[in-house]
PDB file of N, CA and C in Angstrom:
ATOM      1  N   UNK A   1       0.846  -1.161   0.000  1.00  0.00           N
ATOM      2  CA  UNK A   1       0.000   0.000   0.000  1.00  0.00           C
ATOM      3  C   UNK A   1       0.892   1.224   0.000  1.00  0.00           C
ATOM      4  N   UNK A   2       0.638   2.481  -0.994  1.00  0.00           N
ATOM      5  CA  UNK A   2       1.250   3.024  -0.921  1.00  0.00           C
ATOM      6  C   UNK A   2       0.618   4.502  -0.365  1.00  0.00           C
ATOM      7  N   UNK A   3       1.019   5.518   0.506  1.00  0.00           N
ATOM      8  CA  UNK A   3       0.380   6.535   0.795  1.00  0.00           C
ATOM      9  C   UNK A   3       1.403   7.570   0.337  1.00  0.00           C
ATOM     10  N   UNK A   4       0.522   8.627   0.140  1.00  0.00           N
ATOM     11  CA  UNK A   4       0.439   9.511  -0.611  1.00  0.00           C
ATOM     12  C   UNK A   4       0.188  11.031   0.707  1.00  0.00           C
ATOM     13  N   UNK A   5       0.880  11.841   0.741  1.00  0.00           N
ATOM     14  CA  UNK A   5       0.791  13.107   1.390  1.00  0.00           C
ATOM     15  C   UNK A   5      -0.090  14.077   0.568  1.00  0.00           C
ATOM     16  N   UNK A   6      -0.887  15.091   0.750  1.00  0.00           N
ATOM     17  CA  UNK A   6      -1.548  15.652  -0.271  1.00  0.00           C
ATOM     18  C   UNK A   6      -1.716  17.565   1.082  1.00  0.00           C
ATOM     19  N   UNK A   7      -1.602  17.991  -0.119  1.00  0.00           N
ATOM     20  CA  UNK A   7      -1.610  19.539   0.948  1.00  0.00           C
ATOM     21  C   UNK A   7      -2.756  20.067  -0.198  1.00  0.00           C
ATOM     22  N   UNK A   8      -3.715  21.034   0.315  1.00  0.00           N
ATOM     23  CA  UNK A   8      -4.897  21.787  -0.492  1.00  0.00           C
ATOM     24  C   UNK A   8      -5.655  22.949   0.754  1.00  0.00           C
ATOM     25  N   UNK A   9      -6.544  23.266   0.590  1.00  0.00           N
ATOM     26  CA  UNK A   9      -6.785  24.266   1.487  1.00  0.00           C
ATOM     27  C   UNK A   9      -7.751  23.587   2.537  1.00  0.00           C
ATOM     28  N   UNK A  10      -7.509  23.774   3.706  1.00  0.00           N
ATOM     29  CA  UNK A  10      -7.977  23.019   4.762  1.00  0.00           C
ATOM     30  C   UNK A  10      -9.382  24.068   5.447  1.00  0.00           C
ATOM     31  N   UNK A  11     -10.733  23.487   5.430  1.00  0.00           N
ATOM     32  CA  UNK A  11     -11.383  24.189   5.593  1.00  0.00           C
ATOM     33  C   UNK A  11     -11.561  24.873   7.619  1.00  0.00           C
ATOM     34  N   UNK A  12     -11.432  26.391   7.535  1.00  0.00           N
ATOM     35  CA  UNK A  12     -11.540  26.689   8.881  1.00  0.00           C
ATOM     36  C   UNK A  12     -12.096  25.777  10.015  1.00  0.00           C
ATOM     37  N   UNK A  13     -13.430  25.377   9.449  1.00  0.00           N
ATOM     38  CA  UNK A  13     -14.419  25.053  10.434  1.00  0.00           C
ATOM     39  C   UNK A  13     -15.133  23.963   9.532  1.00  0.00           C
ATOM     40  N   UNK A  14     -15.780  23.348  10.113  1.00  0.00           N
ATOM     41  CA  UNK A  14     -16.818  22.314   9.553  1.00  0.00           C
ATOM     42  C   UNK A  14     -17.343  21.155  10.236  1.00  0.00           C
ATOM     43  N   UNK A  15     -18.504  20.456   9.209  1.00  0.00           N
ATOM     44  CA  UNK A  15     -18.741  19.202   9.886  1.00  0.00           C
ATOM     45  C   UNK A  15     -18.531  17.709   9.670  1.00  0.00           C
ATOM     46  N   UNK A  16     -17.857  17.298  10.795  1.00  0.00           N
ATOM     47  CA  UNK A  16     -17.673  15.709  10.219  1.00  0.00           C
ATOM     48  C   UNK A  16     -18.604  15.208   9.729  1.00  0.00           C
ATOM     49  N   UNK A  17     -18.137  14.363   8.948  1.00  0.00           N
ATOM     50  CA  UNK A  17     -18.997  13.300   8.206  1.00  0.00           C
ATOM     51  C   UNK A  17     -18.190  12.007   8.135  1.00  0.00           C
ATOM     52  N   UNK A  18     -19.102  10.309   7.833  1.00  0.00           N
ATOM     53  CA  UNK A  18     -18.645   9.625   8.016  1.00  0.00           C
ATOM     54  C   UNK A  18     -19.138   8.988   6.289  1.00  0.00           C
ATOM     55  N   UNK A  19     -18.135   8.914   5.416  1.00  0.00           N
ATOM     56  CA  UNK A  19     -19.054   8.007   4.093  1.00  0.00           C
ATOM     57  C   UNK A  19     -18.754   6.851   4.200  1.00  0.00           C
ATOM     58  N   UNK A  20     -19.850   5.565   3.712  1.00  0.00           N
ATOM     59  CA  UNK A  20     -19.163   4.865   3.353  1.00  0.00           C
ATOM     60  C   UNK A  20     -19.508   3.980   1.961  1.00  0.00           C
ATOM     61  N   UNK A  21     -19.123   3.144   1.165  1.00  0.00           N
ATOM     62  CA  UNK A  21     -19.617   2.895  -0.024  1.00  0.00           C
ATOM     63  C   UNK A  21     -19.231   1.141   0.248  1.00  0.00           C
ATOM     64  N   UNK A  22     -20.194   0.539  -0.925  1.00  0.00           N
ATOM     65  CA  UNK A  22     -20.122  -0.805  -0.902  1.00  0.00           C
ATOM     66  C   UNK A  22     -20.668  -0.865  -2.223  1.00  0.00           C
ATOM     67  N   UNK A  23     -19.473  -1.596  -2.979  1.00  0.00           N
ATOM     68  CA  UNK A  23     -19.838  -2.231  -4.311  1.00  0.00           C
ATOM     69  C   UNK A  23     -19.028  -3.591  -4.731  1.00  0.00           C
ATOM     70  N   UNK A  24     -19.065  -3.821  -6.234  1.00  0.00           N
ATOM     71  CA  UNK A  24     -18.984  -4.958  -6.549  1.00  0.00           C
ATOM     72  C   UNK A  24     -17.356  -4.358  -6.942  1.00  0.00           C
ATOM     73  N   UNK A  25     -16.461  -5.213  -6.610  1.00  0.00           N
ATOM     74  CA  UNK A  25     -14.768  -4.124  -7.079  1.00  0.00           C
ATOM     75  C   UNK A  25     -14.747  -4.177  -8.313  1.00  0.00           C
ATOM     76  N   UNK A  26     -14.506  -2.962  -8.690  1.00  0.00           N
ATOM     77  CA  UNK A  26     -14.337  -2.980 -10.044  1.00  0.00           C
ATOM     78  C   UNK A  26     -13.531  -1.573 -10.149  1.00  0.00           C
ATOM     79  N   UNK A  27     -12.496  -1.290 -11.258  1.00  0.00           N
ATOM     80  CA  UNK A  27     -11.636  -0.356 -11.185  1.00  0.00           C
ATOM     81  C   UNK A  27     -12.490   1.430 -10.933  1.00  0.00           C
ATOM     82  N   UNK A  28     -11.387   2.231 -10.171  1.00  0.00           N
ATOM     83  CA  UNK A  28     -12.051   3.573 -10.225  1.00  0.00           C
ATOM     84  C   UNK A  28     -13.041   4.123  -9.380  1.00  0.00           C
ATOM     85  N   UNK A  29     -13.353   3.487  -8.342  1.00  0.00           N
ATOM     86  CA  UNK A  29     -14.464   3.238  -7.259  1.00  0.00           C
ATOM     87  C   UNK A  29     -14.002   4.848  -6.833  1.00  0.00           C
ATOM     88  N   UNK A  30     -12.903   5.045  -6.364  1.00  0.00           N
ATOM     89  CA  UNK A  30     -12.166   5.612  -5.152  1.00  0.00           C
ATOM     90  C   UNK A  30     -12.023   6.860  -5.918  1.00  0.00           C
ATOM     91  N   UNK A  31     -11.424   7.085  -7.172  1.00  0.00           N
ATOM     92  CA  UNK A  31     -11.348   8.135  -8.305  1.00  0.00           C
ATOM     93  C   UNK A  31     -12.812   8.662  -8.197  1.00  0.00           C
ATOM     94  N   UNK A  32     -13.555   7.957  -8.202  1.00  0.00           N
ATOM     95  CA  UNK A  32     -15.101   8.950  -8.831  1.00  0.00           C
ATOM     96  C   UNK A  32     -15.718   9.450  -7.127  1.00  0.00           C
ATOM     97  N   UNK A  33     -15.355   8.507  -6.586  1.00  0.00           N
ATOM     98  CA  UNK A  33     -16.361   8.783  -4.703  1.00  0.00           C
ATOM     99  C   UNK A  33     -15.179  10.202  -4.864  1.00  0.00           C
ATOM    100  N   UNK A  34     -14.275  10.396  -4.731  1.00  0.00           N
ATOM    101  CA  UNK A  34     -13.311  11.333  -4.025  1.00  0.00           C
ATOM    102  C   UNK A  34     -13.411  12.834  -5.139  1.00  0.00           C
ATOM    103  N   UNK A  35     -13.551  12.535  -6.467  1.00  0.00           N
ATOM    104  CA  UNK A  35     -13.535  13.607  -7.634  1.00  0.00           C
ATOM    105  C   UNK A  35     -14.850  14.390  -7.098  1.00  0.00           C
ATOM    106  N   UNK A  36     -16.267  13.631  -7.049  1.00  0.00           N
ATOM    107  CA  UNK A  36     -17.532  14.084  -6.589  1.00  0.00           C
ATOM    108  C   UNK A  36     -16.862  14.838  -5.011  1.00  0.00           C
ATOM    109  N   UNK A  37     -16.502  13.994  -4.480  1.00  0.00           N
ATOM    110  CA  UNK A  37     -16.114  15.235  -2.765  1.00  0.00           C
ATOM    111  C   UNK A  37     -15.024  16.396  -3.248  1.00  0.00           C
ATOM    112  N   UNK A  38     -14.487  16.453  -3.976  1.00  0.00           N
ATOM    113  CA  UNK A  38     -13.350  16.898  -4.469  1.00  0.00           C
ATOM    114  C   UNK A  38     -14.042  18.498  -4.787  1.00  0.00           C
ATOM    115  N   UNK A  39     -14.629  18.086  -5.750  1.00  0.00           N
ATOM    116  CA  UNK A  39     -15.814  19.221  -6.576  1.00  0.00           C
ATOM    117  C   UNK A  39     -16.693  19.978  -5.321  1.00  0.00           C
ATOM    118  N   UNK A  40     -17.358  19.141  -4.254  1.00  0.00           N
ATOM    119  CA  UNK A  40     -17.756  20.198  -3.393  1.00  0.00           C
ATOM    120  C   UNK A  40     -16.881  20.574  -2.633  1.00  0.00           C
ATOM    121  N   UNK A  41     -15.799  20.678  -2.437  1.00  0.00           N
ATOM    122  CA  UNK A  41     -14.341  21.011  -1.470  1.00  0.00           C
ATOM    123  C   UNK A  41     -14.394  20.579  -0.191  1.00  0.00           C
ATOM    124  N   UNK A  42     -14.539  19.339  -0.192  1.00  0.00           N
ATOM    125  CA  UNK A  42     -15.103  18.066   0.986  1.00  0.00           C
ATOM    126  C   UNK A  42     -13.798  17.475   1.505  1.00  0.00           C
ATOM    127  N   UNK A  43     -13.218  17.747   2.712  1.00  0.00           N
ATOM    128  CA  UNK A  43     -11.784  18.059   2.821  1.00  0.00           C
ATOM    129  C   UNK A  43     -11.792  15.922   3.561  1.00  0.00           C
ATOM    130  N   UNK A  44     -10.951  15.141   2.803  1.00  0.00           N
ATOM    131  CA  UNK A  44     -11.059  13.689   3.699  1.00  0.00           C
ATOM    132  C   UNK A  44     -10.116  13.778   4.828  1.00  0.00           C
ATOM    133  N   UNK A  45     -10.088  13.296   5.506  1.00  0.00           N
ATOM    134  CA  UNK A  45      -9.695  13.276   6.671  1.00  0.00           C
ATOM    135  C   UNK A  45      -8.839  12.132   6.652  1.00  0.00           C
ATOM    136  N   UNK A  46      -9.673  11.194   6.360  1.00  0.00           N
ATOM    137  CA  UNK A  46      -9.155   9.358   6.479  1.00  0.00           C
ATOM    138  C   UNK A  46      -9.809   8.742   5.698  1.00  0.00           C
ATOM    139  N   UNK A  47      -8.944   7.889   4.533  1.00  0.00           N
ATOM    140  CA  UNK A  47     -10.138   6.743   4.244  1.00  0.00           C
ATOM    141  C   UNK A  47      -9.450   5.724   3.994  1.00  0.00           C
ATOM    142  N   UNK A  48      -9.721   4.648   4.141  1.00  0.00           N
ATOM    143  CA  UNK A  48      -9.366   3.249   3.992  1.00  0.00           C
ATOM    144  C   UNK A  48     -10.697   2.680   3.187  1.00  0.00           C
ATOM    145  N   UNK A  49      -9.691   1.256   2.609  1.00  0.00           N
ATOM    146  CA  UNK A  49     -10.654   0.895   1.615  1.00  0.00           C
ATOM    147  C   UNK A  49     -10.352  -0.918   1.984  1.00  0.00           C
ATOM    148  N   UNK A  50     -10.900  -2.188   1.499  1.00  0.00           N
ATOM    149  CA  UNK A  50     -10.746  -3.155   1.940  1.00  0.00           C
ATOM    150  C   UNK A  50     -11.888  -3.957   0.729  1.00  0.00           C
ATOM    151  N   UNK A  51     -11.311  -5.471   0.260  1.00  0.00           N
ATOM    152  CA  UNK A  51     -11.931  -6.089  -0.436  1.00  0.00           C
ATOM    153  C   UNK A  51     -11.811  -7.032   0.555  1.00  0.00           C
ATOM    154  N   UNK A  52     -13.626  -8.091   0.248  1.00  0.00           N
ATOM    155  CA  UNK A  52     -13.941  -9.342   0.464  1.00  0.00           C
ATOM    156  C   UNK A  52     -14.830 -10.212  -0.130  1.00  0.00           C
ATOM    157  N   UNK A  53     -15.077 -11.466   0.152  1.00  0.00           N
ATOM    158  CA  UNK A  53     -15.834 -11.676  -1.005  1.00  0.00           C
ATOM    159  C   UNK A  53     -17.274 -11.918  -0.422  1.00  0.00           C
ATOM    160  N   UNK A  54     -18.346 -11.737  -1.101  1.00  0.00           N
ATOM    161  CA  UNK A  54     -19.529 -11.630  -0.530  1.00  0.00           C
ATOM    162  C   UNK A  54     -20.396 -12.837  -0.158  1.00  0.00           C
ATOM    163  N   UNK A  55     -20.957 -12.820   0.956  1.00  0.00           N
ATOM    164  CA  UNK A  55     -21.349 -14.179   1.636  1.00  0.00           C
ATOM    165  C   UNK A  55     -22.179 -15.343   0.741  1.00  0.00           C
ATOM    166  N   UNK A  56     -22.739 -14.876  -0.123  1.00  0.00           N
ATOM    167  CA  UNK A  56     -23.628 -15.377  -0.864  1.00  0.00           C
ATOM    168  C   UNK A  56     -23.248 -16.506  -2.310  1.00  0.00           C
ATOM    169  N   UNK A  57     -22.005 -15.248  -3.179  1.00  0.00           N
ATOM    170  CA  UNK A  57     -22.001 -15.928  -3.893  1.00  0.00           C
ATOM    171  C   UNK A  57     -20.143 -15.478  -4.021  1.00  0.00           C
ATOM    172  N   UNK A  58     -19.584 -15.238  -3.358  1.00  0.00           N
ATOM    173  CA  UNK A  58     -18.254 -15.515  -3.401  1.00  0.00           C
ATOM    174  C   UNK A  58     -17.812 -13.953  -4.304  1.00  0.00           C
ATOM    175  N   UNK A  59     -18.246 -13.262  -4.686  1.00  0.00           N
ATOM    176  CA  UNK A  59     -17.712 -12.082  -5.567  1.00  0.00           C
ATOM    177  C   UNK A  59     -17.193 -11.341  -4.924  1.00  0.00           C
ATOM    178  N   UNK A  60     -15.886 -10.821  -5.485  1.00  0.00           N
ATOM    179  CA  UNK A  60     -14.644  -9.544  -4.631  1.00  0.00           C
ATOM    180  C   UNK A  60     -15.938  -8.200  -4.233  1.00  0.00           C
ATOM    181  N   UNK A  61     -16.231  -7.944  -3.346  1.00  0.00           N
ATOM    182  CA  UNK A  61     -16.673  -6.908  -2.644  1.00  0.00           C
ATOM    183  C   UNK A  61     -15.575  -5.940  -2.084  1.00  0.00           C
ATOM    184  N   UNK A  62     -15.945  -4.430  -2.786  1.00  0.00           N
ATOM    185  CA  UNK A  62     -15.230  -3.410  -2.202  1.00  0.00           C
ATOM    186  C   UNK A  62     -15.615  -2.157  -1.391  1.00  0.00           C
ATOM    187  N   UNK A  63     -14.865  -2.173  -0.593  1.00  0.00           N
ATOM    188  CA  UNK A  63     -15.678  -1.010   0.711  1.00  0.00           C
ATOM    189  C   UNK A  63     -15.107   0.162   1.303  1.00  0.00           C
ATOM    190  N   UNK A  64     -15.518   1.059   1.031  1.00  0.00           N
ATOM    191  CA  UNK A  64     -14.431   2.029   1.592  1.00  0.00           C
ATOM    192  C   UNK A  64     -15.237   3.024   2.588  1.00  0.00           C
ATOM    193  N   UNK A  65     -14.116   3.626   3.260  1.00  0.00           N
ATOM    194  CA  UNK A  65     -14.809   4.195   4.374  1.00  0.00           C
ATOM    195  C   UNK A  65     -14.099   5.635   4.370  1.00  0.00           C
ATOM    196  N   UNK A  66     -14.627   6.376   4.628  1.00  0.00           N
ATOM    197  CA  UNK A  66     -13.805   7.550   4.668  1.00  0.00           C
ATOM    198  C   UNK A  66     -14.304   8.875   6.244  1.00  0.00           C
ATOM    199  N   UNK A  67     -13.543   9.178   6.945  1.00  0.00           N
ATOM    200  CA  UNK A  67     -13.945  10.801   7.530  1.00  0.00           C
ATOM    201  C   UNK A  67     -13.344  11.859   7.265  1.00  0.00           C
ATOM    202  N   UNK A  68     -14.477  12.743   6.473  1.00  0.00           N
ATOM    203  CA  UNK A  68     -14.720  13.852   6.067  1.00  0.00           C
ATOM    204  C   UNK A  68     -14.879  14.938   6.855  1.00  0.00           C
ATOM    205  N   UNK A  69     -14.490  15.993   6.235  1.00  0.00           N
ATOM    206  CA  UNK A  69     -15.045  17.657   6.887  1.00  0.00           C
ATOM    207  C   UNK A  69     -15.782  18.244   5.688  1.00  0.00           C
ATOM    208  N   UNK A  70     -17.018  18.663   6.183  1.00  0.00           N
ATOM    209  CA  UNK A  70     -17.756  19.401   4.827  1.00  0.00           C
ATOM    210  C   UNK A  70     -18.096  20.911   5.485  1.00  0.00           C
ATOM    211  N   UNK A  71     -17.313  21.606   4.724  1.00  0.00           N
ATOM    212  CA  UNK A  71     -16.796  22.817   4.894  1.00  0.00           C
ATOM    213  C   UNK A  71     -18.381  23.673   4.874  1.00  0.00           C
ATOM    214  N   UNK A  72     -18.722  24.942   5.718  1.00  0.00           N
ATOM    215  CA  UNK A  72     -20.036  25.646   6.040  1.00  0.00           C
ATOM    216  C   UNK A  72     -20.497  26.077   4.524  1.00  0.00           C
ATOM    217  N   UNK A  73     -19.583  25.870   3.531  1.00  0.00           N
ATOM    218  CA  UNK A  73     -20.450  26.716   2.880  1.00  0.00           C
ATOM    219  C   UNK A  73     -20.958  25.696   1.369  1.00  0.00           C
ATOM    220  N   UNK A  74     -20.783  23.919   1.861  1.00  0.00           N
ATOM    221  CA  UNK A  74     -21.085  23.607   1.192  1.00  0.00           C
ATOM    222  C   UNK A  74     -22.843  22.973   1.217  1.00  0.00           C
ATOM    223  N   UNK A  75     -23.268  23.138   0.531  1.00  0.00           N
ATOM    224  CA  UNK A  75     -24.569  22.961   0.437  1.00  0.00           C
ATOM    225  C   UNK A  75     -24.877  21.094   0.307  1.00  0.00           C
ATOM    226  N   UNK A  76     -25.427  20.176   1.553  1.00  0.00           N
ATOM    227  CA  UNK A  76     -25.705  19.114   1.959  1.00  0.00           C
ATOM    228  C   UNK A  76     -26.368  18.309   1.446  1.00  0.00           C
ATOM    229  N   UNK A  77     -27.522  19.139   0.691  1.00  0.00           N
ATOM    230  CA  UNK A  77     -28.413  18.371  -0.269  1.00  0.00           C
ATOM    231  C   UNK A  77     -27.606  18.262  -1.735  1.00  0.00           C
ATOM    232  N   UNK A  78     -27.137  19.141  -1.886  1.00  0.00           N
ATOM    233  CA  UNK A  78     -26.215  19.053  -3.211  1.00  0.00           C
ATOM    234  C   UNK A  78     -25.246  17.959  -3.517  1.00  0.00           C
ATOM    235  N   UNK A  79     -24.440  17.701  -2.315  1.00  0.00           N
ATOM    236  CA  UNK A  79     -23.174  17.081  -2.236  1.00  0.00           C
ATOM    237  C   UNK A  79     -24.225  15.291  -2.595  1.00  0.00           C
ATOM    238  N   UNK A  80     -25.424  15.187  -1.323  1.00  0.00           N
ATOM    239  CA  UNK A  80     -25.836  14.005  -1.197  1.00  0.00           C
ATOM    240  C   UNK A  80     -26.528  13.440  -2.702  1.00  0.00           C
ATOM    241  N   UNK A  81     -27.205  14.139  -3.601  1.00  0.00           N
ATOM    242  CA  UNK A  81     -27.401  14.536  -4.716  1.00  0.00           C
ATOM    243  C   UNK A  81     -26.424  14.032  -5.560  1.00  0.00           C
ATOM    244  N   UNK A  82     -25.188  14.756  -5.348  1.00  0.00           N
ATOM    245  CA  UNK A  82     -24.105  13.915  -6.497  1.00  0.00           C
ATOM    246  C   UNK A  82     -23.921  12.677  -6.182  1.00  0.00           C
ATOM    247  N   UNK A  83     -24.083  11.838  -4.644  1.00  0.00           N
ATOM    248  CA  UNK A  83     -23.515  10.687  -4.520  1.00  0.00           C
ATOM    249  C   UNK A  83     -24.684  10.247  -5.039  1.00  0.00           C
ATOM    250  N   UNK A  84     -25.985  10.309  -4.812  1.00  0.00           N
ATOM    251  CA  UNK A  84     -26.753   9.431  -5.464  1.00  0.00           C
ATOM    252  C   UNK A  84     -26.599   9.033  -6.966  1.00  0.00           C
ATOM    253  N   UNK A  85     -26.529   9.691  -7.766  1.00  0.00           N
ATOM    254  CA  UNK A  85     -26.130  10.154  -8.882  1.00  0.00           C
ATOM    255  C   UNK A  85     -24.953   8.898  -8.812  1.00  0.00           C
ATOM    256  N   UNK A  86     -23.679   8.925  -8.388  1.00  0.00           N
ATOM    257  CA  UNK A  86     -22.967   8.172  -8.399  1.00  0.00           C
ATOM    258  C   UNK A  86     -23.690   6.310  -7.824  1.00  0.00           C
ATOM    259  N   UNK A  87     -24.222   6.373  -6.772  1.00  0.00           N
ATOM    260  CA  UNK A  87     -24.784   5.143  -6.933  1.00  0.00           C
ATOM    261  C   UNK A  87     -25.936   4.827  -7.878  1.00  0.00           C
ATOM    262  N   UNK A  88     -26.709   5.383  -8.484  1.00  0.00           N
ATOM    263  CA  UNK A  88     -26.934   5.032  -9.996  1.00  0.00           C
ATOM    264  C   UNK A  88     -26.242   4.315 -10.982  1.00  0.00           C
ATOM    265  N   UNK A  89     -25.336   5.162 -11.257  1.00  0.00           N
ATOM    266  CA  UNK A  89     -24.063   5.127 -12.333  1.00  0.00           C
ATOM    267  C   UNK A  89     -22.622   4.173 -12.086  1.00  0.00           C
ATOM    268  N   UNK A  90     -23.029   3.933 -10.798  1.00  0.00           N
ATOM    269  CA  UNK A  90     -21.744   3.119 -10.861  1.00  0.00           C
ATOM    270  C   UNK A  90     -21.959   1.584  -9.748  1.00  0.00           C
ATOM    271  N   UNK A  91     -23.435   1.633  -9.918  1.00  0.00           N
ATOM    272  CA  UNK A  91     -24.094   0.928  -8.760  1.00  0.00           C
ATOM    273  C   UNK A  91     -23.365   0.701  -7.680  1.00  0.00           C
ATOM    274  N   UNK A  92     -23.003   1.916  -7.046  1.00  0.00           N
ATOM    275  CA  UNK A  92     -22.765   1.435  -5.346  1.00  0.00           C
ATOM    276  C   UNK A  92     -23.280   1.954  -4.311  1.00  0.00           C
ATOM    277  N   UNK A  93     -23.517   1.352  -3.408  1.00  0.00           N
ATOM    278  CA  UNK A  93     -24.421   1.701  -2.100  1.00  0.00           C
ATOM    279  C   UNK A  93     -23.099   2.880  -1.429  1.00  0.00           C
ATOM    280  N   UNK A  94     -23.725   4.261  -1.203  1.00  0.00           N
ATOM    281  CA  UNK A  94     -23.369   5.131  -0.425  1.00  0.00           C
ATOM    282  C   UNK A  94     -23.796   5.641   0.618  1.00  0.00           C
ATOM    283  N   UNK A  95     -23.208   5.717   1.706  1.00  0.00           N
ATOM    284  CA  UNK A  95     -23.777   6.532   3.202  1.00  0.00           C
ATOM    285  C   UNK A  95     -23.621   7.721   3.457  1.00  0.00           C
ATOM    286  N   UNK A  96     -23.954   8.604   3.930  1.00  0.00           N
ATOM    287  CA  UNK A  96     -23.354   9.644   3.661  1.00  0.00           C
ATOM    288  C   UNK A  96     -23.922  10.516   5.496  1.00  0.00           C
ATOM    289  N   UNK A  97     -23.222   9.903   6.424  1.00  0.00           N
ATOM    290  CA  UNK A  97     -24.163  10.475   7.826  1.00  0.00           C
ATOM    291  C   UNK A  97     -22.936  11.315   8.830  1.00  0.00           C
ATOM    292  N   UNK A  98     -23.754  12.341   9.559  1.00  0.00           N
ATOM    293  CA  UNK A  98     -22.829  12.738   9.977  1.00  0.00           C
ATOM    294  C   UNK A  98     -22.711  12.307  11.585  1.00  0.00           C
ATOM    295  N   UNK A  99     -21.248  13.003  11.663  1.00  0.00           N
ATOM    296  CA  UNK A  99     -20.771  11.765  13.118  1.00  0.00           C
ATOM    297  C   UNK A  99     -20.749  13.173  14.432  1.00  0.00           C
ATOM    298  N   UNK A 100     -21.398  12.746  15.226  1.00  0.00           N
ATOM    299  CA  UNK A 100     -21.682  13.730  16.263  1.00  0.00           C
ATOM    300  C   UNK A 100     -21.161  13.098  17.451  1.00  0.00           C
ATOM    301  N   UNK A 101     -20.161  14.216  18.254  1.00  0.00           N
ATOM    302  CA  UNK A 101     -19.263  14.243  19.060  1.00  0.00           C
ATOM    303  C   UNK A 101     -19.839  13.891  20.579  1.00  0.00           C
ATOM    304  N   UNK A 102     -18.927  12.524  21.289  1.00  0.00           N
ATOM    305  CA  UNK A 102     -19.453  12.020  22.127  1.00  0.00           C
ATOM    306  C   UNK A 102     -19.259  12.725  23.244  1.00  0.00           C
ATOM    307  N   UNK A 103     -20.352  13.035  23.791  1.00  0.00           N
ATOM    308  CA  UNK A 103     -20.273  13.906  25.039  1.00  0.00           C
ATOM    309  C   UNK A 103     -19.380  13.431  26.306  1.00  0.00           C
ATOM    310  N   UNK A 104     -18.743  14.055  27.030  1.00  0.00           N
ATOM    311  CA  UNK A 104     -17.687  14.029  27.794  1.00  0.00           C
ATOM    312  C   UNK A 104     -18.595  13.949  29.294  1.00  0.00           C
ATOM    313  N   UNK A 105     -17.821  12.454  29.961  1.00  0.00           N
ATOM    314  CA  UNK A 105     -18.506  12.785  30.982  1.00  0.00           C
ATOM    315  C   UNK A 105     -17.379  12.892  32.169  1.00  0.00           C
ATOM    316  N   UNK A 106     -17.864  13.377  33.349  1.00  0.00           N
ATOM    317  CA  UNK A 106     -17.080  13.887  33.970  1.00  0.00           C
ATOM    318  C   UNK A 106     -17.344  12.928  35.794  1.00  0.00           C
TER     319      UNK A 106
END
């Protein structure tokens, strides 16, 4: 596995988000989920990705997970909009929820 450092403009403020996608592996999964976040300036945080094969009938299953920051001034319905769009088109199941901070107890 090889990682990659990447510098771009890091948004002030924002809200986590947690995606995650599940499809059948097939090349470019990761290119099109990340180009679509890319375009709304959807800053990733982390993502890992992982193949297995599916319980049923044995086929490479691919899954990736990612945490996101979606910067205030991107518009939520829009962004969720393109992923659908992408699970159409590239039939894969996308999540798209956000992750709210566990309260501290004392």
């Amino acid at each position: 596995m090889e990682l990659k450092a990447t510098r771009g403009p890091v948004p002030e403020t924002g809200r986590p988000y947690l995606l995650e996608t599940v499809s059948l592996d097939t090349p470019g999964i990761v290119h099109t989920v990340t180009a679509a976040l890319r375009k709304h300036g959807v800053n990733i945080e982390s993502l890992e990705t992982d193949t297995a094969p599916a319980p049923w009938t044995g086929a490479p299953m691919f899954r990736m997970r990612a945490h996101v920051v979606v910067g205030p001034s991107v518009e939520i319905g829009r962004l969720k909009d393109d992923l659908a769009h992408l699970e159409a088109g590239q039939d894969l199941e996308v999540r798209l929820r956000p992750v709210f901070p566990v309260p501290q107890t004392e």
